[in-house]
C-alpha atoms as a PDB file:
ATOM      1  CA  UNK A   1       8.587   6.817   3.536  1.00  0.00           C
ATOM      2  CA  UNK A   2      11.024   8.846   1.819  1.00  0.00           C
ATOM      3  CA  UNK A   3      14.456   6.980   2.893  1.00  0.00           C
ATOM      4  CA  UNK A   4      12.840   3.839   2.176  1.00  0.00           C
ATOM      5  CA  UNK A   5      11.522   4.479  -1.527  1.00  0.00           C
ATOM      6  CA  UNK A   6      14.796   5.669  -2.542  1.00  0.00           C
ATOM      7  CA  UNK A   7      16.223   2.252  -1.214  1.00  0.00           C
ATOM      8  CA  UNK A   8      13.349   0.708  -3.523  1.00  0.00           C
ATOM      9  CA  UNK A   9      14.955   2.518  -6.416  1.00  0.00           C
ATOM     10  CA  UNK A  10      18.334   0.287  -5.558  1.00  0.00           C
ATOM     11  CA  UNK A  11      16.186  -2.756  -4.283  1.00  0.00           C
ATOM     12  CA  UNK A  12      15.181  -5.929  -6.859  1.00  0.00           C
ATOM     13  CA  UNK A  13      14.499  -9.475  -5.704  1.00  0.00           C
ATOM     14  CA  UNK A  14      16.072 -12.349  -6.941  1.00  0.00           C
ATOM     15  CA  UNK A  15      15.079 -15.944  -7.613  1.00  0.00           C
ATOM     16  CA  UNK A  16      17.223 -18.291  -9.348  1.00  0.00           C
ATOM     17  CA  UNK A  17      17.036 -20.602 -11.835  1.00  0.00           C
ATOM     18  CA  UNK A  18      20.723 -22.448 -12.638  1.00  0.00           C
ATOM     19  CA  UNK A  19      19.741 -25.507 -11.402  1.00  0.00           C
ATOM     20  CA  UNK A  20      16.898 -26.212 -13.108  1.00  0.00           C
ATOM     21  CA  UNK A  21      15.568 -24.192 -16.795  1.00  0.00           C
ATOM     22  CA  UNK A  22      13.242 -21.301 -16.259  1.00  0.00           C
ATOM     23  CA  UNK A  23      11.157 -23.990 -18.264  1.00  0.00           C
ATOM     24  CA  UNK A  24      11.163 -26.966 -16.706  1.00  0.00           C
ATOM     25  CA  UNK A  25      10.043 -24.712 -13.393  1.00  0.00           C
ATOM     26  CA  UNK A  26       7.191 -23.348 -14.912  1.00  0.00           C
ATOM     27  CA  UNK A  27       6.236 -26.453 -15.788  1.00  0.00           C
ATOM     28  CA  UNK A  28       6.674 -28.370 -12.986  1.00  0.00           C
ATOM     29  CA  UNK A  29       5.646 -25.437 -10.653  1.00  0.00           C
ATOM     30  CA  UNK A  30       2.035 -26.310 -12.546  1.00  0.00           C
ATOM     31  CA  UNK A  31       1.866 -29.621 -11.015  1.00  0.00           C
ATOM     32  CA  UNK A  32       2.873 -28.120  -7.485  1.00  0.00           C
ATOM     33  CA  UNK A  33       1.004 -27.198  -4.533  1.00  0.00           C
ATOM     34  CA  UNK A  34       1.578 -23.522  -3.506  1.00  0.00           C
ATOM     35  CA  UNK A  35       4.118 -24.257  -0.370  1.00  0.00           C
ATOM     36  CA  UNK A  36       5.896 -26.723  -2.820  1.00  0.00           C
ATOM     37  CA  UNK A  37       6.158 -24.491  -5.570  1.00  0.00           C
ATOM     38  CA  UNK A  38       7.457 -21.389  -2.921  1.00  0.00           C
ATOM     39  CA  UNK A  39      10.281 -23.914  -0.998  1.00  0.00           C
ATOM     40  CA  UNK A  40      11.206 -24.939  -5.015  1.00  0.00           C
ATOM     41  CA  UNK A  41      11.924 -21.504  -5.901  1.00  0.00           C
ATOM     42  CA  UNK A  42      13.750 -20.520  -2.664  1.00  0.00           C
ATOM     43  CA  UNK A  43      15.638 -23.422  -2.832  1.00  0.00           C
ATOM     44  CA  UNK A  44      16.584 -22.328  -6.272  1.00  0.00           C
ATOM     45  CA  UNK A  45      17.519 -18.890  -4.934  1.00  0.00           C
ATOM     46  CA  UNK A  46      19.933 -20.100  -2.806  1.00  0.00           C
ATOM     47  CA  UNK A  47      21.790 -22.089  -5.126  1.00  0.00           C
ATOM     48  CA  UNK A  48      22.246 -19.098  -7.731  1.00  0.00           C
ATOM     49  CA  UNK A  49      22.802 -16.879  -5.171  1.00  0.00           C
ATOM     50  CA  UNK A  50      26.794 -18.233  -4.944  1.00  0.00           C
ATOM     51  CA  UNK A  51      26.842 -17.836  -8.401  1.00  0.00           C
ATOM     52  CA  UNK A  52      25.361 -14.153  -9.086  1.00  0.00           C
ATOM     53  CA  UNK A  53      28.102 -11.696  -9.137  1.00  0.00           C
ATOM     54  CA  UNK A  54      26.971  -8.552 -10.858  1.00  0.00           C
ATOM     55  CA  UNK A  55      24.486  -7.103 -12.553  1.00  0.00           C
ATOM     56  CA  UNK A  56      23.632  -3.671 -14.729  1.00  0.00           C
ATOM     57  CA  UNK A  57      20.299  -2.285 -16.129  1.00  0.00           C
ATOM     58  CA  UNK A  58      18.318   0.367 -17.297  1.00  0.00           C
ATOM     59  CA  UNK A  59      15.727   0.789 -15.236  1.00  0.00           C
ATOM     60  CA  UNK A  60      12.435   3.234 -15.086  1.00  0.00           C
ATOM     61  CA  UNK A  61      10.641   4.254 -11.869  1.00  0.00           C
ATOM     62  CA  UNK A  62       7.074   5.038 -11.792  1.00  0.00           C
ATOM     63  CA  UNK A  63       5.244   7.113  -8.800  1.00  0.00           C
ATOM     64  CA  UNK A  64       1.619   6.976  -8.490  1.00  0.00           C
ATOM     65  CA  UNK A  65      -0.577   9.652  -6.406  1.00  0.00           C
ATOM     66  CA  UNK A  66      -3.903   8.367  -6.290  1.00  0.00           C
ATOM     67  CA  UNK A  67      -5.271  11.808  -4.945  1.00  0.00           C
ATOM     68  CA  UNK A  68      -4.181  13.719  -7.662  1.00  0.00           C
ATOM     69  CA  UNK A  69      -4.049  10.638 -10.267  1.00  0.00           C
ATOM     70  CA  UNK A  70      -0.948  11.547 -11.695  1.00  0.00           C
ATOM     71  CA  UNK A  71       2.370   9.380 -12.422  1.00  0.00           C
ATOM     72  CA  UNK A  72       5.804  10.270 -11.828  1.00  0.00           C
ATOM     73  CA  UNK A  73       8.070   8.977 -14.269  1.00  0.00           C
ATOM     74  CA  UNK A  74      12.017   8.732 -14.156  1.00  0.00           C
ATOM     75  CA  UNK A  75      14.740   6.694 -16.252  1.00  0.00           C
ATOM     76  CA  UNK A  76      18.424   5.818 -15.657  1.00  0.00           C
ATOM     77  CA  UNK A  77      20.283   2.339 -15.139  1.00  0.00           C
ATOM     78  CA  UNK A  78      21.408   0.721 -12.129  1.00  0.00           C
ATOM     79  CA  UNK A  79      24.063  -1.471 -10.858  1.00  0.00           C
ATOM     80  CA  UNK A  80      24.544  -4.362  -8.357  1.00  0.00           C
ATOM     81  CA  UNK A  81      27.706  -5.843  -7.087  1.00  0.00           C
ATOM     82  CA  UNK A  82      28.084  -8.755  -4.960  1.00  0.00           C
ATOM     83  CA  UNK A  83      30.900  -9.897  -2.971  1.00  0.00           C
ATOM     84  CA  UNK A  84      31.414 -12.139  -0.112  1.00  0.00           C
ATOM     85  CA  UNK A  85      28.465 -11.218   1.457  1.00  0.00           C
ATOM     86  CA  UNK A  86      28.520  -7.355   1.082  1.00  0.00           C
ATOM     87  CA  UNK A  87      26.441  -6.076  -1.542  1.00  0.00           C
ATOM     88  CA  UNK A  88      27.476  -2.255  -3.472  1.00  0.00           C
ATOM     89  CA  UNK A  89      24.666  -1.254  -5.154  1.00  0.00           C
ATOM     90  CA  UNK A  90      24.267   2.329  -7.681  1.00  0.00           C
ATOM     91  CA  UNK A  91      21.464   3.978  -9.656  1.00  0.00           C
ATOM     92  CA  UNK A  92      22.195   7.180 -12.182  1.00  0.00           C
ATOM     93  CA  UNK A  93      18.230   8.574 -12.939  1.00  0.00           C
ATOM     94  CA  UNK A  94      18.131  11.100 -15.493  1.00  0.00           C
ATOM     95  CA  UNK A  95      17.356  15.231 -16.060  1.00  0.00           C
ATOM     96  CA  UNK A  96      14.681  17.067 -14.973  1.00  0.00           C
ATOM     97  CA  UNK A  97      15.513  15.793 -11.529  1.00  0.00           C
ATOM     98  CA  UNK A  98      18.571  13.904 -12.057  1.00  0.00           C
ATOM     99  CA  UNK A  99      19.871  12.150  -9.223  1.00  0.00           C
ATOM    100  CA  UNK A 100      22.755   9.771  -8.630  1.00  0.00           C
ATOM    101  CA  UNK A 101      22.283   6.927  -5.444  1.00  0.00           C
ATOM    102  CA  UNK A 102      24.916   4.536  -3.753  1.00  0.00           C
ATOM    103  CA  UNK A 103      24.873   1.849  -1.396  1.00  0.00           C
ATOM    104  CA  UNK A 104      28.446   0.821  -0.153  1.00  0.00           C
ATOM    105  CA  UNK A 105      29.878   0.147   3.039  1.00  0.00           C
ATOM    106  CA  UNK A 106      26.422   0.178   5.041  1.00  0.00           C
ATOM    107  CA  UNK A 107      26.470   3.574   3.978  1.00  0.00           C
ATOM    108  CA  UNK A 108      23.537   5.157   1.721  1.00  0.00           C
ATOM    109  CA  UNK A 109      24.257   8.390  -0.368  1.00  0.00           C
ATOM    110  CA  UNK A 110      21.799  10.298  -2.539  1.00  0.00           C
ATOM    111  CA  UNK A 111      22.753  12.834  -4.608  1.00  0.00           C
ATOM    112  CA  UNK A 112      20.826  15.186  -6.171  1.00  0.00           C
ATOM    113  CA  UNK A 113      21.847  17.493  -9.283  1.00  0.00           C
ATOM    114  CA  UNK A 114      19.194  20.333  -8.802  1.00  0.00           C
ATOM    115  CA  UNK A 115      20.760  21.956  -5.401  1.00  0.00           C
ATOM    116  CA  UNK A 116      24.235  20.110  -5.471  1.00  0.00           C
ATOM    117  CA  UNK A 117      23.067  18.245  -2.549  1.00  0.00           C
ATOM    118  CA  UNK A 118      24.440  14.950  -1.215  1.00  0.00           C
ATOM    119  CA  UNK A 119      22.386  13.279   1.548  1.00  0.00           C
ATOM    120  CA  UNK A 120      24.111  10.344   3.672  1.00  0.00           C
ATOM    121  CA  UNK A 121      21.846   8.017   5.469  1.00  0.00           C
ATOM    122  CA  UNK A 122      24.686   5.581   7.704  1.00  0.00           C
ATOM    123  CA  UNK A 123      23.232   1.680   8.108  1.00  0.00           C
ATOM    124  CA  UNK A 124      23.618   1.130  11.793  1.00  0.00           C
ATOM    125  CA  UNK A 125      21.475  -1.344  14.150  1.00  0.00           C
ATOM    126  CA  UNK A 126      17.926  -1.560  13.546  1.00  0.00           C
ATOM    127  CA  UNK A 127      18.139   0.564  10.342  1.00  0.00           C
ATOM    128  CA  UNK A 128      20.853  -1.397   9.115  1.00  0.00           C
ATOM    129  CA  UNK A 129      18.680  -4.319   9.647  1.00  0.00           C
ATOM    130  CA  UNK A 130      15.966  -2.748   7.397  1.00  0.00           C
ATOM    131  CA  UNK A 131      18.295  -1.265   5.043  1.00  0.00           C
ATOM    132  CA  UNK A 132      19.345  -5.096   4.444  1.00  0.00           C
ATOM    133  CA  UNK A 133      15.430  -5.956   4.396  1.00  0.00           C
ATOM    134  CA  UNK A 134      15.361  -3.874   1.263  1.00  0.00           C
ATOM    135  CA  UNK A 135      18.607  -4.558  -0.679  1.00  0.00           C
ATOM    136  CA  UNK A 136      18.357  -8.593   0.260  1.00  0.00           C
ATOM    137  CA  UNK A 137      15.561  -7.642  -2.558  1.00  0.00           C
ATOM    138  CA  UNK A 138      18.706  -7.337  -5.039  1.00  0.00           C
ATOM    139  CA  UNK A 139      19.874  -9.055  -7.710  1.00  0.00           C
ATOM    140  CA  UNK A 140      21.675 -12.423  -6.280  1.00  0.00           C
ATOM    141  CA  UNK A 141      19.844 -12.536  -2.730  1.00  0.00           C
ATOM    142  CA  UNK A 142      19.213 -15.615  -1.240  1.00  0.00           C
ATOM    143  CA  UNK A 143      15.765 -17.756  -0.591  1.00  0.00           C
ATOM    144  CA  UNK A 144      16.755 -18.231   2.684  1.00  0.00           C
ATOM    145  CA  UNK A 145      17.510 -14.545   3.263  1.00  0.00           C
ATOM    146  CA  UNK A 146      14.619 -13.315   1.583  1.00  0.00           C
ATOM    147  CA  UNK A 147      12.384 -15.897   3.942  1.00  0.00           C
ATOM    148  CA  UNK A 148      14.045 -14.215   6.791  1.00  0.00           C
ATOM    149  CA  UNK A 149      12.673 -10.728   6.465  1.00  0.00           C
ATOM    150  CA  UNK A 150       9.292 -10.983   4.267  1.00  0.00           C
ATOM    151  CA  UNK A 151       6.347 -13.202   4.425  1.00  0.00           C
ATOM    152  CA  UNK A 152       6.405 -14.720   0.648  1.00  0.00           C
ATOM    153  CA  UNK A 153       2.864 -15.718  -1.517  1.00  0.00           C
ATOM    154  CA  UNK A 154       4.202 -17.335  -4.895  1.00  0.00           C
ATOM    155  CA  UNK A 155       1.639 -15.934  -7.092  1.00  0.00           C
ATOM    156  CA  UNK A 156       2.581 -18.024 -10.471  1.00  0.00           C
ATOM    157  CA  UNK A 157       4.053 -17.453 -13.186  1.00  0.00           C
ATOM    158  CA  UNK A 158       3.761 -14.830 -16.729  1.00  0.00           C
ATOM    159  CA  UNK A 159       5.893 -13.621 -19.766  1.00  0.00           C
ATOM    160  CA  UNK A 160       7.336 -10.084 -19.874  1.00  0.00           C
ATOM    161  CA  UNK A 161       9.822  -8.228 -22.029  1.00  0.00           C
ATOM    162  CA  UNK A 162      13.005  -7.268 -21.293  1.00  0.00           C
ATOM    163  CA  UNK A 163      13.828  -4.643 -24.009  1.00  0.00           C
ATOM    164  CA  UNK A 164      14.242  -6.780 -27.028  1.00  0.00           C
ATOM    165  CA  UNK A 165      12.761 -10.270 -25.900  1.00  0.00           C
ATOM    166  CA  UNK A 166      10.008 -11.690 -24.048  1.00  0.00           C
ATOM    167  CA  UNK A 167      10.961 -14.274 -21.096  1.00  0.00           C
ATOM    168  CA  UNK A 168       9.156 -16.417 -18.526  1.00  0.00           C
ATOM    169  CA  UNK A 169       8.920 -14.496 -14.813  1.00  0.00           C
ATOM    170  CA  UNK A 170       7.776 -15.823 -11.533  1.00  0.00           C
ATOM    171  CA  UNK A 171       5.253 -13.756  -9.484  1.00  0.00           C
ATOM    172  CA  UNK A 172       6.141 -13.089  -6.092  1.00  0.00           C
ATOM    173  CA  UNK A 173       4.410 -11.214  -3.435  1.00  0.00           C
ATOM    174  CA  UNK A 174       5.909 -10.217  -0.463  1.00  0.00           C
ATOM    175  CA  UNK A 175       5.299  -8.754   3.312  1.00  0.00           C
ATOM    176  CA  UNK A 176       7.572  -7.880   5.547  1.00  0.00           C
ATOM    177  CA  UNK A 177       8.329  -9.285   8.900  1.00  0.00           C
ATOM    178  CA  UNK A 178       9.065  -5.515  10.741  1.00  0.00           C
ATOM    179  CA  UNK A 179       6.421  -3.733  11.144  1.00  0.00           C
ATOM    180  CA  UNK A 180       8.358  -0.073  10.666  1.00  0.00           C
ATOM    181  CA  UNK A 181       8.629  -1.141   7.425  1.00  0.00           C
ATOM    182  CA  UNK A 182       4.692  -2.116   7.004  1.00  0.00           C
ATOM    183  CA  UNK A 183       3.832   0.925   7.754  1.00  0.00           C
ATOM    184  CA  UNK A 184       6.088   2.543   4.782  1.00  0.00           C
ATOM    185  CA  UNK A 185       4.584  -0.254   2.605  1.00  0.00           C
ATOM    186  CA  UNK A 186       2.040  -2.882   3.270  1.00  0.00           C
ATOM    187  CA  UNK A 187       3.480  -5.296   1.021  1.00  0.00           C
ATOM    188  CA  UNK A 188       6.041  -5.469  -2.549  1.00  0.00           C
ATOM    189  CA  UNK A 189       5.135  -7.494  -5.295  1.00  0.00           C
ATOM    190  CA  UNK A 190       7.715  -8.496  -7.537  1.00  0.00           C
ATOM    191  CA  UNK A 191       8.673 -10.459 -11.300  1.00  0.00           C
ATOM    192  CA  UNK A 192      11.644 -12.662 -11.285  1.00  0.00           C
ATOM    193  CA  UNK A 193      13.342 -14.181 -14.190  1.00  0.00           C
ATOM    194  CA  UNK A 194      14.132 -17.444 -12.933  1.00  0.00           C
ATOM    195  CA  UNK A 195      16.476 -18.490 -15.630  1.00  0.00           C
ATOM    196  CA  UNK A 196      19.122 -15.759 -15.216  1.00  0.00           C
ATOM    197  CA  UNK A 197      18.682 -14.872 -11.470  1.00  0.00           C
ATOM    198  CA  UNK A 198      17.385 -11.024 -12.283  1.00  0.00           C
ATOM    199  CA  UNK A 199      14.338  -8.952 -11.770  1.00  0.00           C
ATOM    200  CA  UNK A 200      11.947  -7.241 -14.069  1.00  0.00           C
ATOM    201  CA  UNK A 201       9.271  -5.600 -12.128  1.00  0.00           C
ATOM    202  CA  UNK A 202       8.964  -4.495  -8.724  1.00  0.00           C
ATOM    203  CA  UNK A 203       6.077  -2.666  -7.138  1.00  0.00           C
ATOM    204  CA  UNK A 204       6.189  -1.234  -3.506  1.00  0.00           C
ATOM    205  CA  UNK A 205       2.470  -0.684  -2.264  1.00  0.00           C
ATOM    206  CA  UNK A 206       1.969   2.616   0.272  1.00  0.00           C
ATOM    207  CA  UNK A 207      -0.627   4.310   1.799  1.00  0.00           C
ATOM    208  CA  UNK A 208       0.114   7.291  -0.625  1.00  0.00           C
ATOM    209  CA  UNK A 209      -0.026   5.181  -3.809  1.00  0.00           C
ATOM    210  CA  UNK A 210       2.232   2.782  -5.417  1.00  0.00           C
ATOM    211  CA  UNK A 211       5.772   2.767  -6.942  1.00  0.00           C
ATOM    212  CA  UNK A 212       6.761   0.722  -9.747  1.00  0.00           C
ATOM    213  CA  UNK A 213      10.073  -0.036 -10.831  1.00  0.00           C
ATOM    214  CA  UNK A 214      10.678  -2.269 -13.854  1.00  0.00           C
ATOM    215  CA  UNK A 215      14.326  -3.338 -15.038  1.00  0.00           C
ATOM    216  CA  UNK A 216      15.461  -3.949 -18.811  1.00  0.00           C
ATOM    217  CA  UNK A 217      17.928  -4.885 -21.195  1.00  0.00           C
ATOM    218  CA  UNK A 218      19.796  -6.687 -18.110  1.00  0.00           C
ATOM    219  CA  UNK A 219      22.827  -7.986 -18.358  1.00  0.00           C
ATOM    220  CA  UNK A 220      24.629 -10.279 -15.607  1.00  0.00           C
ATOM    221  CA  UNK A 221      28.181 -11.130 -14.397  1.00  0.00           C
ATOM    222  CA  UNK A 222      29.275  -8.853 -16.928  1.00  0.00           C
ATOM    223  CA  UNK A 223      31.962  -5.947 -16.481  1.00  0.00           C
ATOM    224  CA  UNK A 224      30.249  -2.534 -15.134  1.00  0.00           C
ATOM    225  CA  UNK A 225      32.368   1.216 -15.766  1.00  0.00           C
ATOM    226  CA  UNK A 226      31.827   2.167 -12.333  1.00  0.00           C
ATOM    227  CA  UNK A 227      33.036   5.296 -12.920  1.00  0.00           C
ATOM    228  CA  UNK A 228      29.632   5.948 -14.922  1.00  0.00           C
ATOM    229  CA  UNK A 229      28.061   5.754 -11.456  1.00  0.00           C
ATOM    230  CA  UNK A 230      30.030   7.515  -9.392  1.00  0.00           C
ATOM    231  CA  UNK A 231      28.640  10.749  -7.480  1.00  0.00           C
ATOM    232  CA  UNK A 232      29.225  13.975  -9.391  1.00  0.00           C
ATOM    233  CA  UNK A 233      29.225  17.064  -7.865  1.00  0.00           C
ATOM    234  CA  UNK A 234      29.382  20.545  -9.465  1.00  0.00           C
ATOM    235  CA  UNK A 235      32.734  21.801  -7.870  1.00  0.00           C
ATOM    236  CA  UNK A 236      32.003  21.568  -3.675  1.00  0.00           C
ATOM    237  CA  UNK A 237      28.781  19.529  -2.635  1.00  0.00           C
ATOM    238  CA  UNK A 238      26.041  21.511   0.142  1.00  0.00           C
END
C-alpha cells in the first residue's frame, strides 16, 4: 500500500467545466438521470482537459488508523504540469517528517528529510500502467481516460471552501478496473470543482483506514517556481 498512497499524495481528479458554468451543471445535472449526468461531466472533462496546463496548491493529507483511532496529519503544496500528454507532477510536505515527492519522466522519487533518503520507484509495464491509473486522477485528466481505468458513480453535487471562498463541487466516486490496485484501496471518492477544472477533496479507502487529501487556495495555468520543489538533499543523498 505504501508506493501507492504516496502516489495519492500527487494524485487529484479532474472534471471540467469550460464549456458550460459550474452553475448551469448543477442545475441541469438536477434534471438528469444518473448515466446522463456521469457522460455530461466526462464529456466536460475532456474538453478542459486540452485546456488545463498547470496547476499549484497547498494541500493537507490526513491518515486515519481505525485500530488505534488516531489521525495523521501533514501540510505542504503541490504542483501539476501538463504537457502533450506527459504529466510532471511535485509535492513539498512539511517538518516533523518533511518529505519532498516527484513524478517526471515515468519516474517516481520520494525524498525524505529525516535519514537523507531518496527512494526511486521507475514506471515500467504493468506498474506504469497503474502509476498512470493514479496520476490520470490529476489536475487536467481526461473523462475518457478516467473511464478507462475506474468504474465512476456520480454522487451529486455540494459547496466546499477553498481557503478564502466557498464553490460548487461535483461528487465522484470511483473503483478501479485492476484489481492490484483494489486490493490497496477498494474504491477513491473525490470533489471536483467543475468550473475551473481542479480538485478539492480526495479520499482513498483501505483496509487499514482511510486517507484524505484536500487541496486549497488553487491556482491554475499560472507560473509555478519549480525550483521550490525540487529535491533537496543535505550534501550526498543514502
Amino acid at each position: 500500500m505504501a508506493k501507492y498512497a504516496q502516489l495519492l499524495k500527487l494524485a487529484a481528479v479532474v472534471c471540467a467545466g469550460l464549456v458550460l458554468t459550474s452553475e448551469c451543471v448543477v442545475r441541469a445535472g438536477a434534471a438528469q438521470s444518473g448515466a446522463d449526468r456521469l457522460k455530461t461531466v466526462l464529456g466536460q472533462m475532456d474538453a478542459a482537459s486540452a485546456r488545463f496546463h498547470s496547476a499549484e496548491a497547498n494541500v493537507q493529507k490526513l491518515q486515519y488508523d481505525p485500530i488505534v483511532k488516531d489521525t495523521t496529519t501533514e501540510t505542504g503544496a503541490i504542483y501539476f504540469l501538463r504537457s502533450k500528454g506527459s504529466m510532471q507532477v511535485g509535492a513539498k510536505f512539511d517538518p516533523p517528517d518533511a518529505q519532498t515527492l516527484e513524478y517526471k519522466n515515468g519516474l517516481l522519487r520520494i525524498y525524505n528529510a529525516g535519514n537523507n533518503q531518496v527512494q526511486q520507484y521507475p514506471a515500467g509495464g504493468q506498474n506504469q500502467a497503474r502509476y498512470e491509473a493514479f496520476l490520470a486522477l490529476g489536475f487536467g485528466g481526461s473523462g475518457s481516460d478516467l473511464a478507462k481505468a475506474w468504474e465512476i458513480a456520480d454522487q451529486g453535487s455540494e459547496q466546499m471552501s477553498d481557503g478564502s471562498r466557498t464553490v460548487p463541487v461535483e461528487k465522484l466516486d470511483l473503483v478501479s478496473k485492476d484489481a492490484g490496485v483494489r486490493a490497496n484501496f477498494t474504491h477513491i471518492a473525490i470533489w471536483v470543482d467543475l468550473a475551473r477544472d481542479v480538485e478539492l477533496k480526495q479520499v482513498g479507502y483501505a483496509p487499514s483506514g482511510t486517507d484524505t487529501t484536500i487541496y486549497t487556495d488553487i491556482k491554475v495555468n499560472q507560473a509555478i517556481d519549480l525550483k521550490a520543489f525540487e529535491i533537496k538533499c543535505k550534501g550526498k543523498c543514502g
